[in-house]
Every structure is written in C-alpha cells, then in structure tokens.
C-alpha atoms as a PDB file:
ATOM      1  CA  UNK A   1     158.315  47.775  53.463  1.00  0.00           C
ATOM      2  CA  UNK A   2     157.646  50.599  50.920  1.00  0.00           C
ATOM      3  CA  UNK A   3     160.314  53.038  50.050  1.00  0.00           C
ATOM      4  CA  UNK A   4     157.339  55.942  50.102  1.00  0.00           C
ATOM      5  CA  UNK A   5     155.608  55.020  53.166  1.00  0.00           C
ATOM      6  CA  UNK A   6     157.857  57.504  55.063  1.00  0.00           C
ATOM      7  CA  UNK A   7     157.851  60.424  51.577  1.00  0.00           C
ATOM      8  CA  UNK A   8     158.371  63.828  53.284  1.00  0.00           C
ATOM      9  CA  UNK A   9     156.900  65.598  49.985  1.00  0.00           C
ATOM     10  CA  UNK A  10     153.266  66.952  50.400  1.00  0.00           C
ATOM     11  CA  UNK A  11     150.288  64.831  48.781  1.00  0.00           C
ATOM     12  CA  UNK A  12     149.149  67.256  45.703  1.00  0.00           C
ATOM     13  CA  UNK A  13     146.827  69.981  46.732  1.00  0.00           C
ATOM     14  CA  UNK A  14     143.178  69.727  44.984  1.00  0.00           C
ATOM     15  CA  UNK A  15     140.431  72.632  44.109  1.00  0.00           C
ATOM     16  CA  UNK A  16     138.926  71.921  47.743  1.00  0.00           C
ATOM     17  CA  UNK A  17     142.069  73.263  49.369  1.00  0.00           C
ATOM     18  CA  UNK A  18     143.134  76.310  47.340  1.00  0.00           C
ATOM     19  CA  UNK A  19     138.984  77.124  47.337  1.00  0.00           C
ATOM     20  CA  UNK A  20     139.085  76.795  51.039  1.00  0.00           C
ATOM     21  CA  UNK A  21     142.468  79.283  51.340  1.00  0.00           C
ATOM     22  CA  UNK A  22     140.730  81.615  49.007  1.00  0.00           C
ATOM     23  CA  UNK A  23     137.737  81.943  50.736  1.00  0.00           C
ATOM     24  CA  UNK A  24     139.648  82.581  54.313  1.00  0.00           C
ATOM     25  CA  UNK A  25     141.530  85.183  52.871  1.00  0.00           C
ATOM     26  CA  UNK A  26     138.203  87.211  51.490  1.00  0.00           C
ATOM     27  CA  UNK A  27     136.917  86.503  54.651  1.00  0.00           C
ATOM     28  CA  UNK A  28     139.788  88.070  56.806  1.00  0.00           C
ATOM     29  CA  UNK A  29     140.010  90.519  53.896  1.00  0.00           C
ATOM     30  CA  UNK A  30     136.299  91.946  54.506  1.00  0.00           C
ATOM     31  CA  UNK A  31     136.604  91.874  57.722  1.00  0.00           C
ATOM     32  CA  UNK A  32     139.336  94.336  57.940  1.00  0.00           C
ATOM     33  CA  UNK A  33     138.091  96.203  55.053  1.00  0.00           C
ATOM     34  CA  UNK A  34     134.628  96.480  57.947  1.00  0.00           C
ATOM     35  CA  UNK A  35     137.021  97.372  60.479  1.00  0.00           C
ATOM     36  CA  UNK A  36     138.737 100.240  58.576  1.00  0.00           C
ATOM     37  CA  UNK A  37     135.268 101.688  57.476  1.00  0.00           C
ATOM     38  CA  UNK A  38     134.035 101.628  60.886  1.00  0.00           C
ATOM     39  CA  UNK A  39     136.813 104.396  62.310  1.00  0.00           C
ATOM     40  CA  UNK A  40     136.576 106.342  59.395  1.00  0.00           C
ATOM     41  CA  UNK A  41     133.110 106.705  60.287  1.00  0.00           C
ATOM     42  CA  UNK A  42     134.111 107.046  64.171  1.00  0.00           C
ATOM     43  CA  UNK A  43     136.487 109.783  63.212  1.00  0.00           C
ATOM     44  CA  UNK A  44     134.212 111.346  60.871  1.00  0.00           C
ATOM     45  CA  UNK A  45     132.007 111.698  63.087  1.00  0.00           C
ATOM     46  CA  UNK A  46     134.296 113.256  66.221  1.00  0.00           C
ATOM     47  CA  UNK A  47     135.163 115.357  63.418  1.00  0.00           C
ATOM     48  CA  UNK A  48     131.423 116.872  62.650  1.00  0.00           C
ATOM     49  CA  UNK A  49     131.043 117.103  66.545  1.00  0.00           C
ATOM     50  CA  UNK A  50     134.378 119.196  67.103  1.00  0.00           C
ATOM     51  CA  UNK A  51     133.446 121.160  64.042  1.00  0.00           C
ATOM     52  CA  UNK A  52     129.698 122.220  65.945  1.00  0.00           C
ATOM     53  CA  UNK A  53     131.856 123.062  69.100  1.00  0.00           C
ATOM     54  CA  UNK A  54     134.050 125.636  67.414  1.00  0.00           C
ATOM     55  CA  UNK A  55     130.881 126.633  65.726  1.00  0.00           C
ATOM     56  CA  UNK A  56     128.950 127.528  68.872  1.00  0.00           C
ATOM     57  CA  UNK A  57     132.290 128.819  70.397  1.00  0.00           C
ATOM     58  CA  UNK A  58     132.829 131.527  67.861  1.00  0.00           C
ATOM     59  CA  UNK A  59     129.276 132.649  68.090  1.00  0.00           C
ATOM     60  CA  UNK A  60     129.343 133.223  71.686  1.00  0.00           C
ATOM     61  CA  UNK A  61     132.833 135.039  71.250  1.00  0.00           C
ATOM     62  CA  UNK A  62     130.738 137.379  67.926  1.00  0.00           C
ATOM     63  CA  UNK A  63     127.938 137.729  70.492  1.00  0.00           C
ATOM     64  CA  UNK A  64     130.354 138.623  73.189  1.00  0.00           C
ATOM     65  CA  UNK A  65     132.923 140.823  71.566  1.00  0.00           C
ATOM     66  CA  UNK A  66     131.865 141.460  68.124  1.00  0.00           C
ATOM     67  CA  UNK A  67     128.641 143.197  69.057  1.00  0.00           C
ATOM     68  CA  UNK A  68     126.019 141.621  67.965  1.00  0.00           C
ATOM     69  CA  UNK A  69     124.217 138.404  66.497  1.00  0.00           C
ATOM     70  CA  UNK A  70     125.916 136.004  64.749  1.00  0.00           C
ATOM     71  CA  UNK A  71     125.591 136.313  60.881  1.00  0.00           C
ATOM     72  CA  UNK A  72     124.465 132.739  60.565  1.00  0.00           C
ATOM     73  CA  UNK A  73     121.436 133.025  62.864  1.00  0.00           C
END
C-alpha cells in the first residue's frame, strides 16, 4: 500500500479552476451591481412621482388661497 493513497493535502489547483471562481464571482458581482441599479431607478422614480403630487398640491392650495393662477401655468 502507498503511503499517499490516503494524502489529506489538496491536488494543485490549475487555470481551469481559479478561471472558473473568477468568472462566478463577476457573475454574482453583476448581478448585484443589476440589482442595486434597479431600486435606484425604483426610488427615483417614487421620487419624481411624489415630487408631481406636491406640485399639483401647492397649486390647488395658490388657486385656493393665494388668489389666483398658479405662476407656472
């Protein structure tokens, strides 16, 4: 019987495996990167929507108590 038939040390790692780590971790990298881009975008545009609500809710409070037409049209 061998002495390193039972060898608890790892066989050497070749390009194949570090090339196949590397391209997991720009895949998972992307992916969040997609992720994160996607609710600034959400939030962006809640932001643009809540922004037209005070908008229309201060020119029905100048048409109301300011006398008049808003300035903007």
């Amino acid at each position: 019987m061998r002495s390193d038939a039972f060898s608890t040390t790892p066989e050497p790692s070749g390009n194949g495996y570090l090339q196949s780590l590397m391209s997991w971790q720009m895949l998972l990298g992307r992916s969040l990167m997609q992720a994160q881009c996607g609710q600034w975008e959400m939030m962006a545009a809640w932001q643009r929507s809540i922004g037209n609500v005070q908008r229309e809710l201060m020119d029905q409070w100048i048409c109301r108590f300011g006398g008049g037409a808003p300035l903007d049209g």
